[in-house]
C-alpha atoms as a PDB file:
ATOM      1  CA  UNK A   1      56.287  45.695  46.360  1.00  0.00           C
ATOM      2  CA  UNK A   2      52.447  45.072  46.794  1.00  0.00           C
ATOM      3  CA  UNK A   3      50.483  42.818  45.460  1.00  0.00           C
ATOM      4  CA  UNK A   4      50.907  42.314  41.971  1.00  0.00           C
ATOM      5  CA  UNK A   5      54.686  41.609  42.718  1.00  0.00           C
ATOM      6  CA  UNK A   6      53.932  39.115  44.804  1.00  0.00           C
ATOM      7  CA  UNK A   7      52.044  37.043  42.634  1.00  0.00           C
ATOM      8  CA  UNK A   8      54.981  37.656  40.122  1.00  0.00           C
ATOM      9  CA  UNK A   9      57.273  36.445  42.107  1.00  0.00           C
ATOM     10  CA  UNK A  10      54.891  33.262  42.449  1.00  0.00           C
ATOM     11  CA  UNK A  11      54.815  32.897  38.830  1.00  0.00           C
ATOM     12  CA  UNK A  12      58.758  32.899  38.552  1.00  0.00           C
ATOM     13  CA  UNK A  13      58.996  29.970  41.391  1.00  0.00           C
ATOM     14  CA  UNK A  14      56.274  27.814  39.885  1.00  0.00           C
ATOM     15  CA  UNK A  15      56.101  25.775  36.845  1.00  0.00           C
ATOM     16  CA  UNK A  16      52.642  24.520  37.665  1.00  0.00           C
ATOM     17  CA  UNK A  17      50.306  24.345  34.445  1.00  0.00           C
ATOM     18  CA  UNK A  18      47.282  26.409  36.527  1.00  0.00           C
ATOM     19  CA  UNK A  19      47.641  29.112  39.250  1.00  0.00           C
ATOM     20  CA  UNK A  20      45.266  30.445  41.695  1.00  0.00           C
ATOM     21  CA  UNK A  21      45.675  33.654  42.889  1.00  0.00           C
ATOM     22  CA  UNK A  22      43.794  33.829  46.549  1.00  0.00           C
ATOM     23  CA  UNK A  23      43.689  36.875  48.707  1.00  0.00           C
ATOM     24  CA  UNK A  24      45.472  36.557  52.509  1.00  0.00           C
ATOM     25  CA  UNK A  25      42.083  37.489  53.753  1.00  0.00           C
ATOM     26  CA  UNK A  26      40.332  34.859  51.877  1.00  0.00           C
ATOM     27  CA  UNK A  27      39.490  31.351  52.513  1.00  0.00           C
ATOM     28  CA  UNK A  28      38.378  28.830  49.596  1.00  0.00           C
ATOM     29  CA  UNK A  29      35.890  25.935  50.195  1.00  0.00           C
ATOM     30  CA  UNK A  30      37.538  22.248  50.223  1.00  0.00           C
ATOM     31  CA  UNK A  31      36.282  21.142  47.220  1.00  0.00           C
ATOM     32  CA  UNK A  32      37.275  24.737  45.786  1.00  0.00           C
ATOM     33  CA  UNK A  33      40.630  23.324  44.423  1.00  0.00           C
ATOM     34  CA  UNK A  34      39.369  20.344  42.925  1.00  0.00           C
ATOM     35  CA  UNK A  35      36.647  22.223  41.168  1.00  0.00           C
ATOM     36  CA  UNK A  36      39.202  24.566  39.434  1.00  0.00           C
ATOM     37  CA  UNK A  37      41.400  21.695  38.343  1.00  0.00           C
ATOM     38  CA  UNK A  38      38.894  19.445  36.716  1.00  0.00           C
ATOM     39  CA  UNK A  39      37.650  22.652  34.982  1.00  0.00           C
ATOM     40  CA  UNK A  40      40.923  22.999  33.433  1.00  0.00           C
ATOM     41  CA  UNK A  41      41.543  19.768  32.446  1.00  0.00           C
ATOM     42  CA  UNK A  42      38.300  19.518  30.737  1.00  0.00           C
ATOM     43  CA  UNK A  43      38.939  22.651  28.308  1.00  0.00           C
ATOM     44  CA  UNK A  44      41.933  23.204  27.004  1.00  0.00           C
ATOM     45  CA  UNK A  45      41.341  26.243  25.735  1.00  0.00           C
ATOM     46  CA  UNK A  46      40.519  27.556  29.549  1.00  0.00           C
ATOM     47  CA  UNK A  47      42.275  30.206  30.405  1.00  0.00           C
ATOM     48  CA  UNK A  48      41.206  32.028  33.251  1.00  0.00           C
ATOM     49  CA  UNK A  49      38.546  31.363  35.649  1.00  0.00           C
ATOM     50  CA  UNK A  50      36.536  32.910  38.537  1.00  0.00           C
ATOM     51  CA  UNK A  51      35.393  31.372  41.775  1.00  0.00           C
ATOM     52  CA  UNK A  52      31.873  32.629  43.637  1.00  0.00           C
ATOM     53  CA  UNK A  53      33.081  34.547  46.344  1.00  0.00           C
ATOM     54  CA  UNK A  54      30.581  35.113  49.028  1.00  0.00           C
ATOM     55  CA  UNK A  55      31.554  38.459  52.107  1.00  0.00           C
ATOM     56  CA  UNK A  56      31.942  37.983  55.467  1.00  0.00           C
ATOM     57  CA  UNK A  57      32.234  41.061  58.058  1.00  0.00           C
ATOM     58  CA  UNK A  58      33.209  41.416  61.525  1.00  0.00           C
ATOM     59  CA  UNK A  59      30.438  40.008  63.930  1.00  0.00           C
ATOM     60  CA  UNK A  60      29.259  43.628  65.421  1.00  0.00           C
ATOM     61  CA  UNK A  61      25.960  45.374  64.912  1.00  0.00           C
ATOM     62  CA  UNK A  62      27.492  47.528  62.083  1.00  0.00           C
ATOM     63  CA  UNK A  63      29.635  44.525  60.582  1.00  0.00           C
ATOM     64  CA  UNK A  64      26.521  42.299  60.197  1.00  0.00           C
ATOM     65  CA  UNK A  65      24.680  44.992  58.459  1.00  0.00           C
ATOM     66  CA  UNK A  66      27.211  45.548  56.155  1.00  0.00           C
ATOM     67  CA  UNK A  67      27.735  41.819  55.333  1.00  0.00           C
ATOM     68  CA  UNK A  68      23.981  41.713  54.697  1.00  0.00           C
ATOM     69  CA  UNK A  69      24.314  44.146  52.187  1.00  0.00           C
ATOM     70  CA  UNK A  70      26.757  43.343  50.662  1.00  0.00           C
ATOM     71  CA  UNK A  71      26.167  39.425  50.273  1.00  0.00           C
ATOM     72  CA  UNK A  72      22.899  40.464  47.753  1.00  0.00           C
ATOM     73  CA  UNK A  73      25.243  42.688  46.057  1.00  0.00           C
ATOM     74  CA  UNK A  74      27.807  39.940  45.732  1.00  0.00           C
ATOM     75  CA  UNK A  75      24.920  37.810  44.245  1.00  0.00           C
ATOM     76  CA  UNK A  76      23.929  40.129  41.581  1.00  0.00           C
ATOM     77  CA  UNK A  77      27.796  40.635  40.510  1.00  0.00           C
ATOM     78  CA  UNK A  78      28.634  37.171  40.480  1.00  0.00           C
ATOM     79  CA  UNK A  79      25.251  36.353  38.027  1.00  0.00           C
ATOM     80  CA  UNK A  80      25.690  39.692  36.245  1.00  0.00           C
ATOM     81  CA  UNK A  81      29.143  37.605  35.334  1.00  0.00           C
ATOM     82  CA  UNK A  82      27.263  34.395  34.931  1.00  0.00           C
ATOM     83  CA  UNK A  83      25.191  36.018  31.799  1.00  0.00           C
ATOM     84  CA  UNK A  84      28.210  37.866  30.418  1.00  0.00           C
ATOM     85  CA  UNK A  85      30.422  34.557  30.257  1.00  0.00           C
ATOM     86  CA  UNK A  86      26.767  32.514  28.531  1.00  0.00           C
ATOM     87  CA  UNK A  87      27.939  35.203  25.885  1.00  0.00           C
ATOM     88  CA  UNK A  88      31.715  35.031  25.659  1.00  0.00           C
ATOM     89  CA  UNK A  89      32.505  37.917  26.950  1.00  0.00           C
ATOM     90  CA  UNK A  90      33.542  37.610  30.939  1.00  0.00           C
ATOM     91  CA  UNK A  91      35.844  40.299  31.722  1.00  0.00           C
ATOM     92  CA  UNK A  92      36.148  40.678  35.371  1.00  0.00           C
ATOM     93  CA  UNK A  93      37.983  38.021  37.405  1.00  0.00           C
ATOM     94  CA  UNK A  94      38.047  38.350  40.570  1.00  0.00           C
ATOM     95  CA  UNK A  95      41.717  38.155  41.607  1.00  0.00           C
ATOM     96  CA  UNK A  96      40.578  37.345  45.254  1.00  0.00           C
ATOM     97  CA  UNK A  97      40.218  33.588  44.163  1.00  0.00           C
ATOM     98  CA  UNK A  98      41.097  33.117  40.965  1.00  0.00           C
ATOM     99  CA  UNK A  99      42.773  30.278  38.464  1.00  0.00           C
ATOM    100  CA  UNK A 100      44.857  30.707  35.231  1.00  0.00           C
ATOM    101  CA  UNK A 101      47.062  29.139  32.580  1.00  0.00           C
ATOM    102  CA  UNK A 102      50.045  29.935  34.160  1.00  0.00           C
ATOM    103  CA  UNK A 103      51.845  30.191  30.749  1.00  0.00           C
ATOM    104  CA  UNK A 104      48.754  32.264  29.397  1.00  0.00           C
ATOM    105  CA  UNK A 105      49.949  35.010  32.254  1.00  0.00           C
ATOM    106  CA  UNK A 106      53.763  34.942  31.227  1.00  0.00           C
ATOM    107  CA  UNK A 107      52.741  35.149  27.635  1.00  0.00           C
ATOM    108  CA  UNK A 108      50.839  38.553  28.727  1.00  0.00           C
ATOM    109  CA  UNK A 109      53.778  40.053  30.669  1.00  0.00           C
ATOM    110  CA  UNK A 110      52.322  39.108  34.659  1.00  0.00           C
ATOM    111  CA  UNK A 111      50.986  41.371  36.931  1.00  0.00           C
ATOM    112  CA  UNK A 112      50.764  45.064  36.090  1.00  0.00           C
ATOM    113  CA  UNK A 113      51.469  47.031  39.721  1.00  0.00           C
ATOM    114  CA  UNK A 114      50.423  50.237  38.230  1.00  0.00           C
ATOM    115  CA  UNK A 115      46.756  49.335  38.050  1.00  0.00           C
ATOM    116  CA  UNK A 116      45.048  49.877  40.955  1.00  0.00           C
ATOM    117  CA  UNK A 117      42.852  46.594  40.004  1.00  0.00           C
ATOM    118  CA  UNK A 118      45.319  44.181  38.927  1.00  0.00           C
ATOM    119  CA  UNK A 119      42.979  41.326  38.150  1.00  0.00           C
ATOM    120  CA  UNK A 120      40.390  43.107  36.405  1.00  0.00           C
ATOM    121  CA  UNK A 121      43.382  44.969  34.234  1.00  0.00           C
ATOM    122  CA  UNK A 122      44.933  41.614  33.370  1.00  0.00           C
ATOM    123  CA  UNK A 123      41.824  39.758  32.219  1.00  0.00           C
ATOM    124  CA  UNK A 124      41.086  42.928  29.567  1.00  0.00           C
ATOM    125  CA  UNK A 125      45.152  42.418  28.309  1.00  0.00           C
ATOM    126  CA  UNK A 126      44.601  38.875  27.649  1.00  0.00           C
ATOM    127  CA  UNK A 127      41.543  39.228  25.938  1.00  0.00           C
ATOM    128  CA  UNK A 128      43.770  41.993  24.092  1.00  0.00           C
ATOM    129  CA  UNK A 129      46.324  39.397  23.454  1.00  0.00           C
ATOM    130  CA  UNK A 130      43.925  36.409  22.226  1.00  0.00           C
ATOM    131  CA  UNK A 131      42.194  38.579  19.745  1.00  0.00           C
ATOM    132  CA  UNK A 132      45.117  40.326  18.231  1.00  0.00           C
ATOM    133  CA  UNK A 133      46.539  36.792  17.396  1.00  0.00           C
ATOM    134  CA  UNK A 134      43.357  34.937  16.849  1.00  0.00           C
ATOM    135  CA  UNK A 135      43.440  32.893  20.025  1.00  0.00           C
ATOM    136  CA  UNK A 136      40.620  30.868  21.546  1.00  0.00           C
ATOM    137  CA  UNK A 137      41.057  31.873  24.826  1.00  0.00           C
ATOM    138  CA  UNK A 138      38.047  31.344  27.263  1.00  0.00           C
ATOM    139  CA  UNK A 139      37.212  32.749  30.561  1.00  0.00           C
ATOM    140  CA  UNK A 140      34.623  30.935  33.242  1.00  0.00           C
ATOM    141  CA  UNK A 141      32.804  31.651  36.000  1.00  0.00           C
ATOM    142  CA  UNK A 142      32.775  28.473  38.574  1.00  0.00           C
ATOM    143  CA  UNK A 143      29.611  27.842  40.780  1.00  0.00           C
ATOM    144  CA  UNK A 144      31.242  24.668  42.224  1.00  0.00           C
ATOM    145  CA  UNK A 145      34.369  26.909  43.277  1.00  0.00           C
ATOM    146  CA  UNK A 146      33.384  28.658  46.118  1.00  0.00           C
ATOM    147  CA  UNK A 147      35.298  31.361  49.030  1.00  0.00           C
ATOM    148  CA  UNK A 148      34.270  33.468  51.498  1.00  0.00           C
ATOM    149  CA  UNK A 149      36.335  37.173  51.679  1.00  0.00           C
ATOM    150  CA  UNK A 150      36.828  39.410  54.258  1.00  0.00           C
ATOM    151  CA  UNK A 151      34.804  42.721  52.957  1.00  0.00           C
ATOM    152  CA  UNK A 152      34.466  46.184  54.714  1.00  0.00           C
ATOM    153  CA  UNK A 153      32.592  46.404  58.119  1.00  0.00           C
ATOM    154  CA  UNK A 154      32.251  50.181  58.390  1.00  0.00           C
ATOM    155  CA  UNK A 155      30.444  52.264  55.642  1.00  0.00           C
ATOM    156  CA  UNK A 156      33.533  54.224  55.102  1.00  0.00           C
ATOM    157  CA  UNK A 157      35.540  50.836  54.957  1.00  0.00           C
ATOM    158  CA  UNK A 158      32.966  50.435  52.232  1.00  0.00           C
ATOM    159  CA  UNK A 159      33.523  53.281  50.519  1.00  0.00           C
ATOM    160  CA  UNK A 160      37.005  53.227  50.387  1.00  0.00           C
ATOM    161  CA  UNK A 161      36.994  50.213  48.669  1.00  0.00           C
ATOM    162  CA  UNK A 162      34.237  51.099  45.947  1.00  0.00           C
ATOM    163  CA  UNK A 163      36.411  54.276  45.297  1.00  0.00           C
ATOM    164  CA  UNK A 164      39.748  52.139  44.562  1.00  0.00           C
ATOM    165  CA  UNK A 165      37.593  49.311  42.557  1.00  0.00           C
ATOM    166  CA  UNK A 166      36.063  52.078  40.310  1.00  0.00           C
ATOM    167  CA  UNK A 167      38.857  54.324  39.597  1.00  0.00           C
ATOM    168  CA  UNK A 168      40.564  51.107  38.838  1.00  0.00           C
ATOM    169  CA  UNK A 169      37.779  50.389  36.548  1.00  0.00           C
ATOM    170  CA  UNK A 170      38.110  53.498  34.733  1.00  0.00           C
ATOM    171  CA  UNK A 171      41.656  53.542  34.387  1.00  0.00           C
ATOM    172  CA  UNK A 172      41.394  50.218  32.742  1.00  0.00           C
ATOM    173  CA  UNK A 173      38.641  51.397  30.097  1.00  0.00           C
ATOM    174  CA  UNK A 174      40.913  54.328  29.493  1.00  0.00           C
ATOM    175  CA  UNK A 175      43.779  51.919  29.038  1.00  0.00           C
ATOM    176  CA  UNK A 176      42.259  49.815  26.313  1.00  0.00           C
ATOM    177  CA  UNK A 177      39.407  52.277  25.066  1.00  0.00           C
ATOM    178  CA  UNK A 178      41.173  50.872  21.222  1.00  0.00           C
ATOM    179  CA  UNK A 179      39.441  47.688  22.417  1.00  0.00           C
ATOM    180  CA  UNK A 180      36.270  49.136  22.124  1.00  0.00           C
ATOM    181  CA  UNK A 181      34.286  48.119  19.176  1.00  0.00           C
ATOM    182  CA  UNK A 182      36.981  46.134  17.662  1.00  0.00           C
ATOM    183  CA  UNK A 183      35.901  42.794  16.127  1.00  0.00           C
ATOM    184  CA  UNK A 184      38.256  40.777  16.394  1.00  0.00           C
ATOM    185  CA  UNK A 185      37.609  40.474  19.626  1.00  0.00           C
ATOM    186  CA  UNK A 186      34.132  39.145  19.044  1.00  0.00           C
ATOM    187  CA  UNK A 187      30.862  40.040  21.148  1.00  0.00           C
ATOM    188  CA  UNK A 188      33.681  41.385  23.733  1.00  0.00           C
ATOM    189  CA  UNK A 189      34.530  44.151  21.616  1.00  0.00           C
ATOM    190  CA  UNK A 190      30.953  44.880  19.505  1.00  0.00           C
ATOM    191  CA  UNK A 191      28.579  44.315  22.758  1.00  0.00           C
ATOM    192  CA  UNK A 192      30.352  43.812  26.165  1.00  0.00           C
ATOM    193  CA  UNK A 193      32.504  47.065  26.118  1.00  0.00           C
ATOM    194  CA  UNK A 194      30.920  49.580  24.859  1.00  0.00           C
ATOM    195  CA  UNK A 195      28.242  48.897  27.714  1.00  0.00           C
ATOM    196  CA  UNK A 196      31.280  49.308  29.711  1.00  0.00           C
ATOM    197  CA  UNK A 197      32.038  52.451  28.348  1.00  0.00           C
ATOM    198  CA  UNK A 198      28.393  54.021  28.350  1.00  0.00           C
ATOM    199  CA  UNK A 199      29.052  52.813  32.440  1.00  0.00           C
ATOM    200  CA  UNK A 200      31.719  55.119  32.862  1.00  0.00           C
ATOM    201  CA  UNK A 201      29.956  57.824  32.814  1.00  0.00           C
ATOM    202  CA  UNK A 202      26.703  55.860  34.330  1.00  0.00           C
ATOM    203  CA  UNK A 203      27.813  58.129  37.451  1.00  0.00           C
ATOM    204  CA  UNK A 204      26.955  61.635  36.371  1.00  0.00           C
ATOM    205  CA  UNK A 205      23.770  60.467  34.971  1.00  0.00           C
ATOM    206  CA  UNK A 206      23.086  59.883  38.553  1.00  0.00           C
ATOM    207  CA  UNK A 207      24.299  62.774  40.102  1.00  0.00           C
ATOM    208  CA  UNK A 208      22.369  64.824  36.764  1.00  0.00           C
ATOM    209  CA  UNK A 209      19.232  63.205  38.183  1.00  0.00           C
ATOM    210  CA  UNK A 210      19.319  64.045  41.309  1.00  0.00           C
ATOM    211  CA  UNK A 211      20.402  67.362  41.129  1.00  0.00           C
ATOM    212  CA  UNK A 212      17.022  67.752  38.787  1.00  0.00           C
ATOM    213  CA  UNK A 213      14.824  66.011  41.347  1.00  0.00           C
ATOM    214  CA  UNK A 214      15.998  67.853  43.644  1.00  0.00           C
ATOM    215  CA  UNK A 215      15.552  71.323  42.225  1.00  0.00           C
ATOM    216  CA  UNK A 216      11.419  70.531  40.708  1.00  0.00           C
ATOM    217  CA  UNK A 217      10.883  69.532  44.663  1.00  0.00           C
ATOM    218  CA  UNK A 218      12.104  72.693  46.107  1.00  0.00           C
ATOM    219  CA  UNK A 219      10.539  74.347  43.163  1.00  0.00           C
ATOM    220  CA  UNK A 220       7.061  72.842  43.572  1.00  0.00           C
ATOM    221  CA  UNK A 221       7.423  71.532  40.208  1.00  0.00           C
ATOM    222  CA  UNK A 222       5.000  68.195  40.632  1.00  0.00           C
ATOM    223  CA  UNK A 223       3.399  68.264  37.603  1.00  0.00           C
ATOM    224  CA  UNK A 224       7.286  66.957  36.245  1.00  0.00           C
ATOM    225  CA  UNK A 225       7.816  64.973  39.584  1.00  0.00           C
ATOM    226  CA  UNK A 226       4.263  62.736  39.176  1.00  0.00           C
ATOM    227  CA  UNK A 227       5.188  60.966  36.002  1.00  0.00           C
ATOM    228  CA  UNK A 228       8.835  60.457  37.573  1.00  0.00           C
ATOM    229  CA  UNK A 229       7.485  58.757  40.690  1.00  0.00           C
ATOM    230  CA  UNK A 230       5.715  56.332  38.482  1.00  0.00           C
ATOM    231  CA  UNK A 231       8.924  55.347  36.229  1.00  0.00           C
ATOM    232  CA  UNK A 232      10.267  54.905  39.462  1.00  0.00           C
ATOM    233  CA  UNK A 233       8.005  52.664  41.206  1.00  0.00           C
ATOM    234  CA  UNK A 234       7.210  50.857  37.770  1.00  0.00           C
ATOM    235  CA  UNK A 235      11.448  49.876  37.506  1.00  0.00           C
ATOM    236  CA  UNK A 236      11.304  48.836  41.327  1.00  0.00           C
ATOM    237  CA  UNK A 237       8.752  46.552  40.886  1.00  0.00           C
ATOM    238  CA  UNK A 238      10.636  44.781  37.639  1.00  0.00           C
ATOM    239  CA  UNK A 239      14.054  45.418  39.561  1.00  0.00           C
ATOM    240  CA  UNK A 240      12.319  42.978  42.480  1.00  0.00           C
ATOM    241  CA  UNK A 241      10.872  40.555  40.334  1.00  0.00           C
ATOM    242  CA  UNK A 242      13.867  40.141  38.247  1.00  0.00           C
ATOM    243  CA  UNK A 243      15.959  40.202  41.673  1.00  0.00           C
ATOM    244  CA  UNK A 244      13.713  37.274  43.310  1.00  0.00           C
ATOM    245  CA  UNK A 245      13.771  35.342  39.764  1.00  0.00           C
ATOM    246  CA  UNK A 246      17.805  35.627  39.750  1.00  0.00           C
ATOM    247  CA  UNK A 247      18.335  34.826  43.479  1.00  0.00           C
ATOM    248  CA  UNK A 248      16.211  31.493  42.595  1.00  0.00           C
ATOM    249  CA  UNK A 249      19.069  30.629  39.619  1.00  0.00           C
ATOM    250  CA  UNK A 250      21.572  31.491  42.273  1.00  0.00           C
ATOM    251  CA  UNK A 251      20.297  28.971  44.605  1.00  0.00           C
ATOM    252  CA  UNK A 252      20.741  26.482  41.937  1.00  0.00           C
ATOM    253  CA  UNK A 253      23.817  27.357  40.305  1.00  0.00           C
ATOM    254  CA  UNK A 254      25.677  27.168  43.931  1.00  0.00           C
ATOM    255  CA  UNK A 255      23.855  24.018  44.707  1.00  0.00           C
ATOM    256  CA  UNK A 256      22.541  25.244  47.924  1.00  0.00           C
ATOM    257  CA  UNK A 257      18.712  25.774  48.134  1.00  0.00           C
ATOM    258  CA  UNK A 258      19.016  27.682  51.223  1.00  0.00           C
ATOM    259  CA  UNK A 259      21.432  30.363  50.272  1.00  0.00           C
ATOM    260  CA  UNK A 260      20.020  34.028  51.023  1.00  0.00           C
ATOM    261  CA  UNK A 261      16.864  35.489  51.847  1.00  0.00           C
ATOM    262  CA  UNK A 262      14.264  37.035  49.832  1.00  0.00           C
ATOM    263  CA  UNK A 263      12.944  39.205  52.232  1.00  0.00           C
ATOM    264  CA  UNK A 264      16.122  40.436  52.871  1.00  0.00           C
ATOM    265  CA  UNK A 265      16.935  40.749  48.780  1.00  0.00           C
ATOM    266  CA  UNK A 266      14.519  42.835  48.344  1.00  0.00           C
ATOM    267  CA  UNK A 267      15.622  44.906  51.443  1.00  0.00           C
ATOM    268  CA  UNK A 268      19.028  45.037  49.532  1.00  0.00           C
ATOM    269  CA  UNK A 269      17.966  46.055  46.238  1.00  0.00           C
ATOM    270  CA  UNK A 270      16.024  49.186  47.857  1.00  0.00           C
ATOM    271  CA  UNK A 271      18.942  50.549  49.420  1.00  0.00           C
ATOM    272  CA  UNK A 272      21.302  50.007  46.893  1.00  0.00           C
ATOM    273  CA  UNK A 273      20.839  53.106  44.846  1.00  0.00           C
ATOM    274  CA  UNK A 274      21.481  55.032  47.838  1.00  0.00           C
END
C-alpha cells in the first residue's frame, strides 16, 4: 500500500504518546531518540518535530560527487528551516526522521497516500487543523537529533527525486492555496506562504531568464548583458558570504566544529543554479 499506509498501520498498533517516522534507508544517531523525547516532554504544546538529516551516497567517483553536493544543499535546507521555525512558521518536516504527537496525527486523519510528499502534506493539514480551532500547536527543528539518509548517487537518481519532491510541493500549495493569507494561522498564513506561493512559479522566472540571456548573446546585445553580469557577480559574492556566515551557525547548532568545508561550500553554491 506504500508508504503512507504503512505508517498508518503503525499508528493503529501503537498507543505511544510520540512517534517517529524513519525511512528504511535511514539510520538515526544514538542519542537521536533521546533528543526527540526530552524535546517532547519539555513542551507540551510540541507537536511535530524534525531531525537534521545529513546524505550519504554510494562510495564511487560519481556517488561521492553527488553526496558532496548535496550535503551543502542539505545544510542550507535544514537552516533555511532553522529561521522559518525562529518565526513560527516551520512547515516542512522531513518524514525521513521525524517525531509527532501521536494523537495530534489521528486527530488530523493519518497519512494521506495520495500526496506524493506525505510528510510535507501532513505538516500543512495540521497547521490547517490548529488554526481553524485556535490550537497552539508548535513545530521544531532538532540540532541534537541527528540521521544520515541514503540520497541519489547518479544525476538522474537526482533528478528523479527533485521532480517527485516538487510536484509534491505544488500539489500541496494547490491543496491548501485557502491557507494562504489567512490569519488565523498567524505569520504562517500572512508571511510564510505566500513566499511559498510566489515559489511556485520561482521556476519559470528561471527558465524566462535564460531564455532572455540567451537570445541578447546570440544577438550581440551586450550593452543589456554588461549590467546583468554585474547583478550577477554582485548576488554571488553576498550568496558566498551569507553561505560561509550560515555554514559557521551550522557548525554550532550541530555541535560539531568540524562539519563541512568551506572551500567546498562555496564550490556548492556555484553549481547549484545549474
Amino acid at each position: 500500500g506504500g508508504q503512507s499506509a504503512a505508517l498508518n498501520a503503525g499508528l493503529l498498533s501503537t498507543a505511544a504518546d510520540v512517534i517517529v517516522t524513519i525511512d528504511a534507508d535511514t539510520i538515526a544517531d544514538p542519542r537521536a531518540i533521546g533528543a526527540v523525547r526530552q524535546a517532547f516532554s519539555a513542551e507540551p504544546q510540541l507537536m511535530g518535530i524534525t531531525g537534521i538529516i545529513t546524505p550519504q551516497c554510494a562510495p564511487t567517483p560519481g556517488g561521492r560527487v553527488m553526496q558532496w553536493f548535496q550535503t551543502y544543499e542539505y545544510i542550507r535546507n535544514f537552516l533555511t528551516r532553522y529561521a522559518w521555525m525562529q518565526l513560527d512558521c516551520l512547515q516542512l518536516i522531513s518524514g525521513a526522521f521525524a517525531g509527532f504527537r501521536r494523537q495530534a496525527v489521528e486527530d488530523v486523519g493519518g497519512f494521506d497516500n495520495a500526496c506524493l510528499v506525505e510528510d510535507y502534506e501532513l505538516v500543512a493539514r495540521m497547521r490547517r487543523y490548529a488554526g481553524e480551532r485556535g490550537l497552539d500547536w508548535r513545530f521544531r527543528v532538532l540540532g541534537a537529533a541527528q540521521a544520515r539518509t541514503e540520497a541519489p548517487g547518479s544525476v538522474p537518481a537526482f533528478l528523479r527525486q527533485r521532480r517527485r519532491w516538487f510536484g509534491g510541493f505544488l500539489q500541496t500549495q494547490w491543496w491548501y492555496r485557502g491557507m494562504v493569507g489567512d490569519r488565523r494561522l498567524g505569520r504562517l498564513g500572512t508571511v510564510m506562504l505566500p513566499v511559498k506561493a510566489v515559489d511556485t512559479v520561482a521556476p519559470l522566472y528561471g527558465l524566462t531568464a535564460v531564455a532572455l540571456l540567451g537570445y541578447f548573446l546570440a544577438t550581440g546585445r551586450f550593452a543589456v548583458l554588461g549590467p546583468v553580469l554585474l547583478v550577477i557577480v554582485g548576488k554571488l559574492a553576498i550568496d558566498i558570504v551569507f553561505h560561509l556566515w550560515a555554514l559557521r551557525q551550522y557548525r554550532r547548532w550541530v555541535g560539531d566544529p568540524g562539519r563541512a568545508s568551506m572551500p567546498a561550500a562555496v564550490a556548492a553554491l556555484l553549481l547549484e543554479p545549474l
